[in-house]
PDB file of N, CA and C in Angstrom:
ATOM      1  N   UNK A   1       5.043   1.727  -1.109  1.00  0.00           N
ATOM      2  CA  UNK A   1       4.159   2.397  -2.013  1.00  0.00           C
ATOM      3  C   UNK A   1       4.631   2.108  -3.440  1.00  0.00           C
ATOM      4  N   UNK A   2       4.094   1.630  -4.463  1.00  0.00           N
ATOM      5  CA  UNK A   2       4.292   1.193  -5.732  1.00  0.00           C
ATOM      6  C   UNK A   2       3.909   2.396  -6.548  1.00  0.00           C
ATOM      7  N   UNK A   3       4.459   2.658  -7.116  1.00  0.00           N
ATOM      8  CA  UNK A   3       4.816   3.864  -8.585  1.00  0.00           C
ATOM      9  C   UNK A   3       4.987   3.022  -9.823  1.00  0.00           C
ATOM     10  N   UNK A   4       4.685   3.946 -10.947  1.00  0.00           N
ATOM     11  CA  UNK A   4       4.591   3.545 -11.970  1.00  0.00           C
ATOM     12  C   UNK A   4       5.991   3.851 -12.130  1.00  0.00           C
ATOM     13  N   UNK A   5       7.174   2.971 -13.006  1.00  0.00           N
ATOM     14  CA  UNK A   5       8.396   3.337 -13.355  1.00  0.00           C
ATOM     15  C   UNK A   5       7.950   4.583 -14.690  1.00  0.00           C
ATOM     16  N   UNK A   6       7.254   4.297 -15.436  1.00  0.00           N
ATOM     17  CA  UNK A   6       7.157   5.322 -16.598  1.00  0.00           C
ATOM     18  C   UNK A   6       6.429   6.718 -16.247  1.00  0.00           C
ATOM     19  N   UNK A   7       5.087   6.544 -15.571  1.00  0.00           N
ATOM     20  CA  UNK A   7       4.835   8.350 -15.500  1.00  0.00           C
ATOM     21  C   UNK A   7       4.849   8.367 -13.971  1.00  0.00           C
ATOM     22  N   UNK A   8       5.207   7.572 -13.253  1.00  0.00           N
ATOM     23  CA  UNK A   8       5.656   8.547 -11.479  1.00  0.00           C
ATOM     24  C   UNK A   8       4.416   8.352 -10.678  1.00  0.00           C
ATOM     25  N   UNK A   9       3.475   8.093 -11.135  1.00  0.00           N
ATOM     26  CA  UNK A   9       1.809   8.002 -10.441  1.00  0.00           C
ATOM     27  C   UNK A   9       2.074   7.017  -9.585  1.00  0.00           C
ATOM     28  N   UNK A  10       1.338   6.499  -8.125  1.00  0.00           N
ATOM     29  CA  UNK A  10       1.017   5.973  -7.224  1.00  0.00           C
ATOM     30  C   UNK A  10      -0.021   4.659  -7.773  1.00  0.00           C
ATOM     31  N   UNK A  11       0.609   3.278  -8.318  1.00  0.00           N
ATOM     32  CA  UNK A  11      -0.200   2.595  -8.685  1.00  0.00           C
ATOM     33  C   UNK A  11      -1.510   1.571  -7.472  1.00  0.00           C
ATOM     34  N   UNK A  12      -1.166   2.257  -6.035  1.00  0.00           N
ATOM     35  CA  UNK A  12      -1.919   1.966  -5.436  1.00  0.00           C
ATOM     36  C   UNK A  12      -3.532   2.734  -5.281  1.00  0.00           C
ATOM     37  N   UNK A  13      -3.484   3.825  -5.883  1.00  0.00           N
ATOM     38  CA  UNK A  13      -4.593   4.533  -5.623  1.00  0.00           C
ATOM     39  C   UNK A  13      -5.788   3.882  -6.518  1.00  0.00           C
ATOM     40  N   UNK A  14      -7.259   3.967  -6.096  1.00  0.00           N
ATOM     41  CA  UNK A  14      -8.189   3.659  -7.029  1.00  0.00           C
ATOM     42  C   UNK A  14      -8.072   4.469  -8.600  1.00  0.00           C
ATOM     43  N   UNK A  15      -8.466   3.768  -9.351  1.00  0.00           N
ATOM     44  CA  UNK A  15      -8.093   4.024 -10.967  1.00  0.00           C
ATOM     45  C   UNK A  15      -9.585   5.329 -11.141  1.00  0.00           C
ATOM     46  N   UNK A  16     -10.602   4.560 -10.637  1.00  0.00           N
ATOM     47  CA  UNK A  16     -11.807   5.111 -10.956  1.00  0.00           C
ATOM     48  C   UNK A  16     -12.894   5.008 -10.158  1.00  0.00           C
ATOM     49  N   UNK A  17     -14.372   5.558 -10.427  1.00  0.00           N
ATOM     50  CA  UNK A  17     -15.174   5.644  -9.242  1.00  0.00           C
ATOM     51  C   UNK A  17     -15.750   3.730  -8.897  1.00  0.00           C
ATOM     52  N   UNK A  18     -15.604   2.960  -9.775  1.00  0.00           N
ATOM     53  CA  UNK A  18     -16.123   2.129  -9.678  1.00  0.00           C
ATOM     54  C   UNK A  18     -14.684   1.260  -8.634  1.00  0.00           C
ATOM     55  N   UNK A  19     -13.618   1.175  -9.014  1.00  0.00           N
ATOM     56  CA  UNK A  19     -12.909   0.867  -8.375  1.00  0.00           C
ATOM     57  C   UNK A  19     -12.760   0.950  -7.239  1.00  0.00           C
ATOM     58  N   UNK A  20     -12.741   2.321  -6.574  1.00  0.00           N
ATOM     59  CA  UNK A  20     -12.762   2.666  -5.229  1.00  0.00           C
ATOM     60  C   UNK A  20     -13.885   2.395  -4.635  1.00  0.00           C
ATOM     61  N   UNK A  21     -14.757   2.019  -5.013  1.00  0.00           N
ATOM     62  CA  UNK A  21     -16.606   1.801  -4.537  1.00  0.00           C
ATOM     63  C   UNK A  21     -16.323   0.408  -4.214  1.00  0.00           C
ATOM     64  N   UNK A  22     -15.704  -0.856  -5.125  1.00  0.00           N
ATOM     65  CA  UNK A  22     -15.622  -2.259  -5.181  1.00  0.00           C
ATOM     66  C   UNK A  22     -14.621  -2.412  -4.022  1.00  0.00           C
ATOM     67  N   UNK A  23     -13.488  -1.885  -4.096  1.00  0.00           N
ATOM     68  CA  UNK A  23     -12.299  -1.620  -2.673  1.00  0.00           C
ATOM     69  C   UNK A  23     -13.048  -1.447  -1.725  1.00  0.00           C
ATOM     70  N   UNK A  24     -14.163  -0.071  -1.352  1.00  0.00           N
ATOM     71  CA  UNK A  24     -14.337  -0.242   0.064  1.00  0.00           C
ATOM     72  C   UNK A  24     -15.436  -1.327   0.499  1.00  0.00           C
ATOM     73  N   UNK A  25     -16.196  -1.763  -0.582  1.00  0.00           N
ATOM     74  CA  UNK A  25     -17.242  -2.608  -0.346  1.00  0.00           C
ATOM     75  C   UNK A  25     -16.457  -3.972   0.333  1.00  0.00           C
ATOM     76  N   UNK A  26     -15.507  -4.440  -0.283  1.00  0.00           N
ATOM     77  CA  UNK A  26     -14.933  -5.660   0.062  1.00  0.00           C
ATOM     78  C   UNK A  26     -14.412  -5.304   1.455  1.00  0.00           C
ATOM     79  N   UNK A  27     -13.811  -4.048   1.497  1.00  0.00           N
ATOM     80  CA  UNK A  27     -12.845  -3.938   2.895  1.00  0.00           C
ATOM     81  C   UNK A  27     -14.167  -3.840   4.149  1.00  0.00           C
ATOM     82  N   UNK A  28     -14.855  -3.016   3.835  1.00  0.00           N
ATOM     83  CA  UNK A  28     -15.598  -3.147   4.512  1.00  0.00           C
ATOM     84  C   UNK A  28     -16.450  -4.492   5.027  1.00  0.00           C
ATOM     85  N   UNK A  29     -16.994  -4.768   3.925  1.00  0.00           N
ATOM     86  CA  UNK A  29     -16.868  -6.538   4.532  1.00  0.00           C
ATOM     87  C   UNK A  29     -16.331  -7.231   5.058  1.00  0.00           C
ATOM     88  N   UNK A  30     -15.088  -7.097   4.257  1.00  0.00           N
ATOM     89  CA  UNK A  30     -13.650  -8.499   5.070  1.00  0.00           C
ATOM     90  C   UNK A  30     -13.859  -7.414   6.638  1.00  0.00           C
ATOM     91  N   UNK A  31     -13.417  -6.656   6.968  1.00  0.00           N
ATOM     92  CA  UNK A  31     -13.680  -5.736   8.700  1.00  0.00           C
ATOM     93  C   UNK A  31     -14.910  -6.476   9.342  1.00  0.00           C
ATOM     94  N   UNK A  32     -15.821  -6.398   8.492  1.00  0.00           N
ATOM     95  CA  UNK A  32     -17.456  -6.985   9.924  1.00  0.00           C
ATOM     96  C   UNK A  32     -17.744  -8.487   9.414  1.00  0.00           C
ATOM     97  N   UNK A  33     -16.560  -8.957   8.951  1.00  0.00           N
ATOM     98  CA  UNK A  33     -16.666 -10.690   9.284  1.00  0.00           C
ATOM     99  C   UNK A  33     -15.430 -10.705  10.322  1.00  0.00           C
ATOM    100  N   UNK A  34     -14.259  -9.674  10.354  1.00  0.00           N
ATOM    101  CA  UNK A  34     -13.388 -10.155  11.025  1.00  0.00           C
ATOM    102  C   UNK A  34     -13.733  -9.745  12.286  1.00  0.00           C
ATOM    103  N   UNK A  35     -14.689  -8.687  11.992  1.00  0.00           N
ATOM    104  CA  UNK A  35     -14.993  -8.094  13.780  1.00  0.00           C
ATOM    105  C   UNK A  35     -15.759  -9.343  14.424  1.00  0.00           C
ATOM    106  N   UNK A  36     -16.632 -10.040  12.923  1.00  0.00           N
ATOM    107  CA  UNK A  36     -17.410 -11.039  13.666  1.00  0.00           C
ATOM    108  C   UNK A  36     -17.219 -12.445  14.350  1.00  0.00           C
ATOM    109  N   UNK A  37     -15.767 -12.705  13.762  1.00  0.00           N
ATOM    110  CA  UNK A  37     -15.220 -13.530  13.889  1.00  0.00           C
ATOM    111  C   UNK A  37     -14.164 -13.133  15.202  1.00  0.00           C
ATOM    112  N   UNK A  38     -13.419 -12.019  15.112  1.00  0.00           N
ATOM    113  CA  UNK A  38     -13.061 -11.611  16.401  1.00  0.00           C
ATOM    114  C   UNK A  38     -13.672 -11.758  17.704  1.00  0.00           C
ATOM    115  N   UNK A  39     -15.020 -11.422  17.475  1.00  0.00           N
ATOM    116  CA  UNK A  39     -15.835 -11.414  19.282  1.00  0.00           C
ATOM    117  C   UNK A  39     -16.797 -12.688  19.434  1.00  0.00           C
ATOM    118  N   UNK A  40     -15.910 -13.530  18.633  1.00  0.00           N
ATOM    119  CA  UNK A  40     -16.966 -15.313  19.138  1.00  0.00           C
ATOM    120  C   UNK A  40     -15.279 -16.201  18.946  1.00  0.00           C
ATOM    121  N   UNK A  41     -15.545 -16.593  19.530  1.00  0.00           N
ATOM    122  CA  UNK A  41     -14.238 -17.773  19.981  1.00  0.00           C
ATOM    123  C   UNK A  41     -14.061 -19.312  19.360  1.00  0.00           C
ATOM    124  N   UNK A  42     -15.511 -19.621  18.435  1.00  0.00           N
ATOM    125  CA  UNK A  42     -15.581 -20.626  17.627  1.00  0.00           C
ATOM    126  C   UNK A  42     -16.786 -20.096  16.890  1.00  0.00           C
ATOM    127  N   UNK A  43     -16.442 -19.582  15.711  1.00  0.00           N
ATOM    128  CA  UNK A  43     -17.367 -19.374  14.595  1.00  0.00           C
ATOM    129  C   UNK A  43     -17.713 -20.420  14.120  1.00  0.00           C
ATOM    130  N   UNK A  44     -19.600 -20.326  14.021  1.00  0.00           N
ATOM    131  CA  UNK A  44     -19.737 -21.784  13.130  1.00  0.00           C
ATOM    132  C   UNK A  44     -19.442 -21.846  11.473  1.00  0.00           C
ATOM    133  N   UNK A  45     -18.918 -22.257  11.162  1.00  0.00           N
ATOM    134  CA  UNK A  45     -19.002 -22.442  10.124  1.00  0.00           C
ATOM    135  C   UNK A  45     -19.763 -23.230   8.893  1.00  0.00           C
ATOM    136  N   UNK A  46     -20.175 -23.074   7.525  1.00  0.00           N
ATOM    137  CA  UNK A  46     -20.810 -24.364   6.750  1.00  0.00           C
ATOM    138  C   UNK A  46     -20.143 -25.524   7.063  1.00  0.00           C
ATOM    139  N   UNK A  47     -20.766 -26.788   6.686  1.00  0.00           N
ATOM    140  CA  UNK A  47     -20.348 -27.886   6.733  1.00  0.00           C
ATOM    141  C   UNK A  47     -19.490 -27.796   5.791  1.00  0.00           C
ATOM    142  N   UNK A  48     -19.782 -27.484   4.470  1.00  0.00           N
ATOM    143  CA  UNK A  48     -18.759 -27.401   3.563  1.00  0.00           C
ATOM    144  C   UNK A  48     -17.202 -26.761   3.551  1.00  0.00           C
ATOM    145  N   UNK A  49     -17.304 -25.592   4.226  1.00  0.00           N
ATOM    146  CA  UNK A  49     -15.956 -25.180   4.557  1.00  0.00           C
ATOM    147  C   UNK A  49     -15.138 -25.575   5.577  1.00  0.00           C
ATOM    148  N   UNK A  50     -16.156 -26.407   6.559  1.00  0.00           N
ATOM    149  CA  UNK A  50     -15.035 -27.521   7.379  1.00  0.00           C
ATOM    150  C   UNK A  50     -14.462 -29.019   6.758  1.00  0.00           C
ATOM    151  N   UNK A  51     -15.454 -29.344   5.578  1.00  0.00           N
ATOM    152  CA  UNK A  51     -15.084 -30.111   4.972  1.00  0.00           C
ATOM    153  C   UNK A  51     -13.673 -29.887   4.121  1.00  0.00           C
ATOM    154  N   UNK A  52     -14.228 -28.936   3.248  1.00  0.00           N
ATOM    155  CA  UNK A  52     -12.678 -28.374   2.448  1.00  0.00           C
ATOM    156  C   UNK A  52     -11.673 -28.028   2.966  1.00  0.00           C
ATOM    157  N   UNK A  53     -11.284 -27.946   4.516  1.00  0.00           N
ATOM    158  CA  UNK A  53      -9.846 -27.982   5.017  1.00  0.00           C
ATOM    159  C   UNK A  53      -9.332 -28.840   5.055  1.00  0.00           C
ATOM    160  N   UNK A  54      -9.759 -30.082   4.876  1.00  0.00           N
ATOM    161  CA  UNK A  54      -8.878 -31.256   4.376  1.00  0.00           C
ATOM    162  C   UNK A  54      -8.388 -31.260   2.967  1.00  0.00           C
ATOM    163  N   UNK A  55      -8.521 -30.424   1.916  1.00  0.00           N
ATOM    164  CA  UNK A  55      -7.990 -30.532   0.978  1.00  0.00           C
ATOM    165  C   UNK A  55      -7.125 -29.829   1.039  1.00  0.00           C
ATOM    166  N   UNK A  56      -5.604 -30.020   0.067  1.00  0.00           N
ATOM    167  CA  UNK A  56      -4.567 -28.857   0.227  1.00  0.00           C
ATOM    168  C   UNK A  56      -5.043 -28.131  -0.997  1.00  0.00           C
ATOM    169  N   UNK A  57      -5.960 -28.367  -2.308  1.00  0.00           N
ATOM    170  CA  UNK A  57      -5.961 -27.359  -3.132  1.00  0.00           C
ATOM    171  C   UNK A  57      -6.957 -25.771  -2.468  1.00  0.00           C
ATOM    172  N   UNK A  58      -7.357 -26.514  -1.263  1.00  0.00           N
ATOM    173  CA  UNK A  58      -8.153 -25.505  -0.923  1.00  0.00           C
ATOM    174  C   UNK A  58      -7.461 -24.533  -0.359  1.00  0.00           C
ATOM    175  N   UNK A  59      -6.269 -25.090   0.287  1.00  0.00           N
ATOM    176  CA  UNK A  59      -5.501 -23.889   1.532  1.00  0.00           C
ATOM    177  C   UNK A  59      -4.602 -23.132   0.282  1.00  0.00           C
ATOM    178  N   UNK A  60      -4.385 -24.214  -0.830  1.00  0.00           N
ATOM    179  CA  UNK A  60      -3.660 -23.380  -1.654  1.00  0.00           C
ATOM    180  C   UNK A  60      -5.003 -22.034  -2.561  1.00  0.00           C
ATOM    181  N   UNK A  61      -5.415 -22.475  -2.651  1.00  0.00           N
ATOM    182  CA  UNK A  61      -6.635 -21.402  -3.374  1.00  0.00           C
ATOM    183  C   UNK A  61      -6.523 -20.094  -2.062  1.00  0.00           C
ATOM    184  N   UNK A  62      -6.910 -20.293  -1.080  1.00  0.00           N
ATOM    185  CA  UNK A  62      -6.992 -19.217   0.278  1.00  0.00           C
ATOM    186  C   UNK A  62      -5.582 -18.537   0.318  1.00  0.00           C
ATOM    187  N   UNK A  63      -4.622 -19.043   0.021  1.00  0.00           N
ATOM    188  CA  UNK A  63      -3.206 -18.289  -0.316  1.00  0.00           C
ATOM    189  C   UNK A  63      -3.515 -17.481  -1.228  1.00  0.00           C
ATOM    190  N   UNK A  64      -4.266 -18.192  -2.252  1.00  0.00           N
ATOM    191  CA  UNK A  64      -3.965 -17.283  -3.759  1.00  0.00           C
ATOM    192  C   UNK A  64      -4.960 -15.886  -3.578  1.00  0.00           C
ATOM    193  N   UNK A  65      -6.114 -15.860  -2.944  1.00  0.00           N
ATOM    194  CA  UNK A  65      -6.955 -15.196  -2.933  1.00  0.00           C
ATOM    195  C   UNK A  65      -6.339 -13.638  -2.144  1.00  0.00           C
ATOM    196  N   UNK A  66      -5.724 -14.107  -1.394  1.00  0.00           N
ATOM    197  CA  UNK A  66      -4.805 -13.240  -0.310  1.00  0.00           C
ATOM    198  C   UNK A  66      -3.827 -12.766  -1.234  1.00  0.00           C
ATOM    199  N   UNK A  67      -2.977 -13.322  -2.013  1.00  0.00           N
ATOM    200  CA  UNK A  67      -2.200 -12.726  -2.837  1.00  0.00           C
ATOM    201  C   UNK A  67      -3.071 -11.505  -4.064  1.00  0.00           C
ATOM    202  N   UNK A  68      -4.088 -12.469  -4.575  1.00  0.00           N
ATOM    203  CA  UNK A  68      -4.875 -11.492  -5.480  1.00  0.00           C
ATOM    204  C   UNK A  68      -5.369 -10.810  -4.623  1.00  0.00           C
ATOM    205  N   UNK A  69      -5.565 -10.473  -3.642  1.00  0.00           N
ATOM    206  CA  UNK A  69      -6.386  -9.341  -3.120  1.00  0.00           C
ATOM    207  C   UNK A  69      -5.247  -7.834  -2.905  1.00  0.00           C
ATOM    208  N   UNK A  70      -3.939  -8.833  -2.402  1.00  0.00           N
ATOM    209  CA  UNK A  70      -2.729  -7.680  -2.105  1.00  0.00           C
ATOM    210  C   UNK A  70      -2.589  -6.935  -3.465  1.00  0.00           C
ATOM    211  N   UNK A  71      -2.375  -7.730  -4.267  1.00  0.00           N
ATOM    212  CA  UNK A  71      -2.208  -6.972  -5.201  1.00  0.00           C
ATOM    213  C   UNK A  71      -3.110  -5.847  -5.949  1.00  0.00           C
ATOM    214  N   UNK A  72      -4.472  -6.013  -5.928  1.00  0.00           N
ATOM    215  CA  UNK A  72      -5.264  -5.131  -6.126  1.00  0.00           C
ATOM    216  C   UNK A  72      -5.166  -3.868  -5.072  1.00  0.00           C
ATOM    217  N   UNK A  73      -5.154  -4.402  -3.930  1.00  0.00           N
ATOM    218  CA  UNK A  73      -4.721  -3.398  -2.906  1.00  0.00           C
ATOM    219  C   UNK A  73      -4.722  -3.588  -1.502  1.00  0.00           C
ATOM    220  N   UNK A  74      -3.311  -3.064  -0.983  1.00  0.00           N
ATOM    221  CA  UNK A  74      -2.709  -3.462   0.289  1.00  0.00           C
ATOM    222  C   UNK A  74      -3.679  -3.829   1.006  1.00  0.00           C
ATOM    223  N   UNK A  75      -4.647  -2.534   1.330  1.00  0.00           N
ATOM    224  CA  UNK A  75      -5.965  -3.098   2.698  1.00  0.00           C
ATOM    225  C   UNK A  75      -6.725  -3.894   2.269  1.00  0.00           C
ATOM    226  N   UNK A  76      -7.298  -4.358   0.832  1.00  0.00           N
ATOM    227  CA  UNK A  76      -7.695  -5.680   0.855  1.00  0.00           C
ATOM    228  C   UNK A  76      -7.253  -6.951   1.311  1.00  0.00           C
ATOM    229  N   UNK A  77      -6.004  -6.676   0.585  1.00  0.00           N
ATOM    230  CA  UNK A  77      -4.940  -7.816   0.973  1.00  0.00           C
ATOM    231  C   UNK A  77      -4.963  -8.120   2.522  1.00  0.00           C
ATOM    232  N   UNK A  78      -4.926  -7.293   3.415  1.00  0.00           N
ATOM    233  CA  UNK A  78      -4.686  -7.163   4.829  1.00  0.00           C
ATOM    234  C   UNK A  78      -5.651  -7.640   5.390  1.00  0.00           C
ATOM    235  N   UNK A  79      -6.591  -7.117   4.903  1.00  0.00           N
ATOM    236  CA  UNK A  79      -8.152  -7.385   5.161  1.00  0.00           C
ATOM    237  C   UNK A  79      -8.404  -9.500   5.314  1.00  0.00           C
ATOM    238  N   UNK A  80      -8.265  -9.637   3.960  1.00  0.00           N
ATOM    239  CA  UNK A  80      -8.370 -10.782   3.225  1.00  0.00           C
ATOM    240  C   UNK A  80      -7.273 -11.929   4.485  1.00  0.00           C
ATOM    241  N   UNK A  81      -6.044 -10.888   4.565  1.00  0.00           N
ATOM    242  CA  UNK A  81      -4.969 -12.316   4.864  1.00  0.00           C
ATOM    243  C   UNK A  81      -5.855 -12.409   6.766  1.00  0.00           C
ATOM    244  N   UNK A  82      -6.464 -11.098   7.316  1.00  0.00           N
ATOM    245  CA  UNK A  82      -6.522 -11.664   8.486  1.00  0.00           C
ATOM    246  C   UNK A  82      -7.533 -12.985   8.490  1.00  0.00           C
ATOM    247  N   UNK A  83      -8.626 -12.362   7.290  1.00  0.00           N
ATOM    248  CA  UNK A  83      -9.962 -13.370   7.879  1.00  0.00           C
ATOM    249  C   UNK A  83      -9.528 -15.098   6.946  1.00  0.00           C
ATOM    250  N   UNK A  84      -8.242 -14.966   6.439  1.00  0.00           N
ATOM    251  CA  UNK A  84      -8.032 -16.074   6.524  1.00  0.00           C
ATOM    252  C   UNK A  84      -7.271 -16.857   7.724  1.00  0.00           C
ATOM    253  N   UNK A  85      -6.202 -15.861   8.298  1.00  0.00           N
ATOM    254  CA  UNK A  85      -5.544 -16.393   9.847  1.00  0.00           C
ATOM    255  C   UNK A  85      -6.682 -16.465  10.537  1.00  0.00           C
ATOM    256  N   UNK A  86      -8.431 -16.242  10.873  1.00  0.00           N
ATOM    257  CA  UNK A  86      -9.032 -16.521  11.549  1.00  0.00           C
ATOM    258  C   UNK A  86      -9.816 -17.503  11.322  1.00  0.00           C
ATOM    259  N   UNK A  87      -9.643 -18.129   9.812  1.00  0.00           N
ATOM    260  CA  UNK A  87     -10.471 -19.173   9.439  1.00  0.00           C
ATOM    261  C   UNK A  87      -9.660 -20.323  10.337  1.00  0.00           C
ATOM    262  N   UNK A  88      -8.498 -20.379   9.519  1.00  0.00           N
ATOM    263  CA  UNK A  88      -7.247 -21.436  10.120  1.00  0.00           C
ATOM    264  C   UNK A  88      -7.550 -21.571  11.512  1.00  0.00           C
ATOM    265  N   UNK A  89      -7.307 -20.519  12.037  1.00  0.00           N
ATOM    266  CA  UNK A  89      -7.295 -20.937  13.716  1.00  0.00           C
ATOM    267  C   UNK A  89      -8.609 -21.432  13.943  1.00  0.00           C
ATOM    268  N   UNK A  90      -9.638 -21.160  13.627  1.00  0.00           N
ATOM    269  CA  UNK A  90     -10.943 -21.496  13.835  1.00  0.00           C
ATOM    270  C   UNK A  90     -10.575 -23.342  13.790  1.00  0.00           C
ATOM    271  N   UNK A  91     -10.863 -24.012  12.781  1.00  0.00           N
ATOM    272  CA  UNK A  91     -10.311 -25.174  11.799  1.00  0.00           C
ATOM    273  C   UNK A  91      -9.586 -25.731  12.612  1.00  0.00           C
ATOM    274  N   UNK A  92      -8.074 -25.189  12.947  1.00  0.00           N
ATOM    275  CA  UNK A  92      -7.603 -25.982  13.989  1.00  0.00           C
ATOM    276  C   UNK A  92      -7.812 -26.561  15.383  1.00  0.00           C
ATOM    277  N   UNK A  93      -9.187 -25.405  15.194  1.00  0.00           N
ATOM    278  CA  UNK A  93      -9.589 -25.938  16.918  1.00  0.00           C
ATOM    279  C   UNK A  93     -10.863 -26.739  16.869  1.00  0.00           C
ATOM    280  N   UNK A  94     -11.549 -26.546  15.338  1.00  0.00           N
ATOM    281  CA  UNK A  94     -12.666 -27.535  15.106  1.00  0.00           C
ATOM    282  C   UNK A  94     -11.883 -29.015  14.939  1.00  0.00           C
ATOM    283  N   UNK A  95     -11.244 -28.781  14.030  1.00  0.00           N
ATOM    284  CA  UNK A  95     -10.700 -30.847  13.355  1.00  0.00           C
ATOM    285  C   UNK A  95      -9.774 -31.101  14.158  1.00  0.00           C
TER     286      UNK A  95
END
Protein backbone atom coordinates (compact mmCIF):
# COMPACT_ATOMS: atom_id res chain seq x y z
CA UNK A 1 0.00 0.00 0.00
CA UNK A 2 1.73 3.36 -1.01
CA UNK A 3 1.38 6.48 1.38
CA UNK A 4 2.25 9.74 0.89
CA UNK A 5 5.72 10.31 2.90
CA UNK A 6 4.46 14.03 3.69
CA UNK A 7 0.66 13.93 4.82
CA UNK A 8 0.17 9.92 5.58
CA UNK A 9 -2.83 9.56 2.92
CA UNK A 10 -3.14 6.25 0.91
CA UNK A 11 -1.84 7.31 -2.58
CA UNK A 12 -3.68 4.39 -4.00
CA UNK A 13 -7.17 5.53 -3.49
CA UNK A 14 -9.16 7.42 -6.34
CA UNK A 15 -8.29 11.27 -6.10
CA UNK A 16 -11.83 12.16 -7.39
CA UNK A 17 -15.22 11.24 -8.87
CA UNK A 18 -13.89 11.23 -12.29
CA UNK A 19 -10.98 9.14 -11.40
CA UNK A 20 -12.68 6.38 -9.76
CA UNK A 21 -15.40 6.30 -12.69
CA UNK A 22 -12.19 6.03 -15.42
CA UNK A 23 -10.57 3.09 -12.89
CA UNK A 24 -13.65 1.07 -12.88
CA UNK A 25 -14.51 1.61 -16.51
CA UNK A 26 -11.09 0.25 -17.62
CA UNK A 27 -11.13 -2.59 -14.92
CA UNK A 28 -14.16 -3.49 -15.84
CA UNK A 29 -13.27 -3.85 -19.33
CA UNK A 30 -9.77 -5.33 -19.03
CA UNK A 31 -12.27 -8.35 -16.70
CA UNK A 32 -14.86 -9.03 -19.88
CA UNK A 33 -12.01 -9.20 -22.44
CA UNK A 34 -10.16 -11.42 -20.04
CA UNK A 35 -13.29 -13.42 -19.23
CA UNK A 36 -13.52 -13.35 -23.03
CA UNK A 37 -10.46 -14.42 -23.77
CA UNK A 38 -10.47 -16.93 -20.87
CA UNK A 39 -13.50 -19.15 -22.25
CA UNK A 40 -12.18 -19.47 -26.08
CA UNK A 41 -8.87 -21.23 -26.45
CA UNK A 42 -7.73 -19.19 -29.62
CA UNK A 43 -9.06 -15.70 -29.74
CA UNK A 44 -9.21 -14.25 -33.12
CA UNK A 45 -7.50 -11.60 -33.32
CA UNK A 46 -6.99 -8.33 -36.03
CA UNK A 47 -4.65 -9.00 -38.62
CA UNK A 48 -2.86 -6.16 -37.39
CA UNK A 49 -2.14 -7.27 -33.92
CA UNK A 50 -0.83 -10.58 -35.20
CA UNK A 51 1.20 -8.69 -37.40
CA UNK A 52 2.77 -6.41 -34.66
CA UNK A 53 4.13 -9.37 -32.61
CA UNK A 54 6.88 -9.50 -34.72
CA UNK A 55 8.05 -6.26 -33.72
CA UNK A 56 10.01 -5.90 -30.38
CA UNK A 57 8.93 -2.13 -30.08
CA UNK A 58 5.60 -3.52 -29.79
CA UNK A 59 6.16 -6.12 -26.86
CA UNK A 60 8.14 -3.31 -25.47
CA UNK A 61 5.13 -0.74 -25.65
CA UNK A 62 2.69 -3.82 -23.98
CA UNK A 63 5.31 -3.81 -21.03
CA UNK A 64 5.03 -0.16 -20.76
CA UNK A 65 1.30 -0.03 -20.79
CA UNK A 66 1.23 -2.64 -17.87
CA UNK A 67 3.64 -0.60 -16.01
CA UNK A 68 1.52 2.68 -16.65
CA UNK A 69 -1.48 1.05 -15.71
CA UNK A 70 0.22 -0.34 -12.20
CA UNK A 71 1.03 2.68 -11.41
CA UNK A 72 -2.18 4.47 -11.73
CA UNK A 73 -3.54 1.56 -9.91
CA UNK A 74 -2.73 -1.93 -8.70
CA UNK A 75 -6.12 -3.57 -10.23
CA UNK A 76 -5.57 -1.90 -13.39
CA UNK A 77 -2.24 -2.91 -13.51
CA UNK A 78 -3.39 -6.57 -12.72
CA UNK A 79 -6.08 -6.27 -14.91
CA UNK A 80 -3.86 -4.95 -17.85
CA UNK A 81 -0.74 -7.44 -17.06
CA UNK A 82 -3.25 -10.54 -17.33
CA UNK A 83 -4.86 -9.59 -20.74
CA UNK A 84 -1.48 -9.11 -21.85
CA UNK A 85 -0.19 -12.85 -20.56
CA UNK A 86 -3.30 -13.86 -22.65
CA UNK A 87 -2.42 -12.00 -25.70
CA UNK A 88 1.22 -13.66 -25.63
CA UNK A 89 -0.02 -17.04 -25.15
CA UNK A 90 -2.62 -16.56 -27.73
CA UNK A 91 0.46 -15.35 -30.41
CA UNK A 92 2.49 -18.12 -29.41
CA UNK A 93 0.15 -20.56 -30.45
CA UNK A 94 -0.93 -18.50 -33.60
CA UNK A 95 2.92 -17.76 -35.19
Amino acid sequence: MATNVVTGENTNDPTGLVDASLRMIVILGLMGWNAFEALSLRTPYPSSMVALWDSPIWRMLLLFIVWVGAEWCPRVGLMTGVAVVMYIVNMIQIV
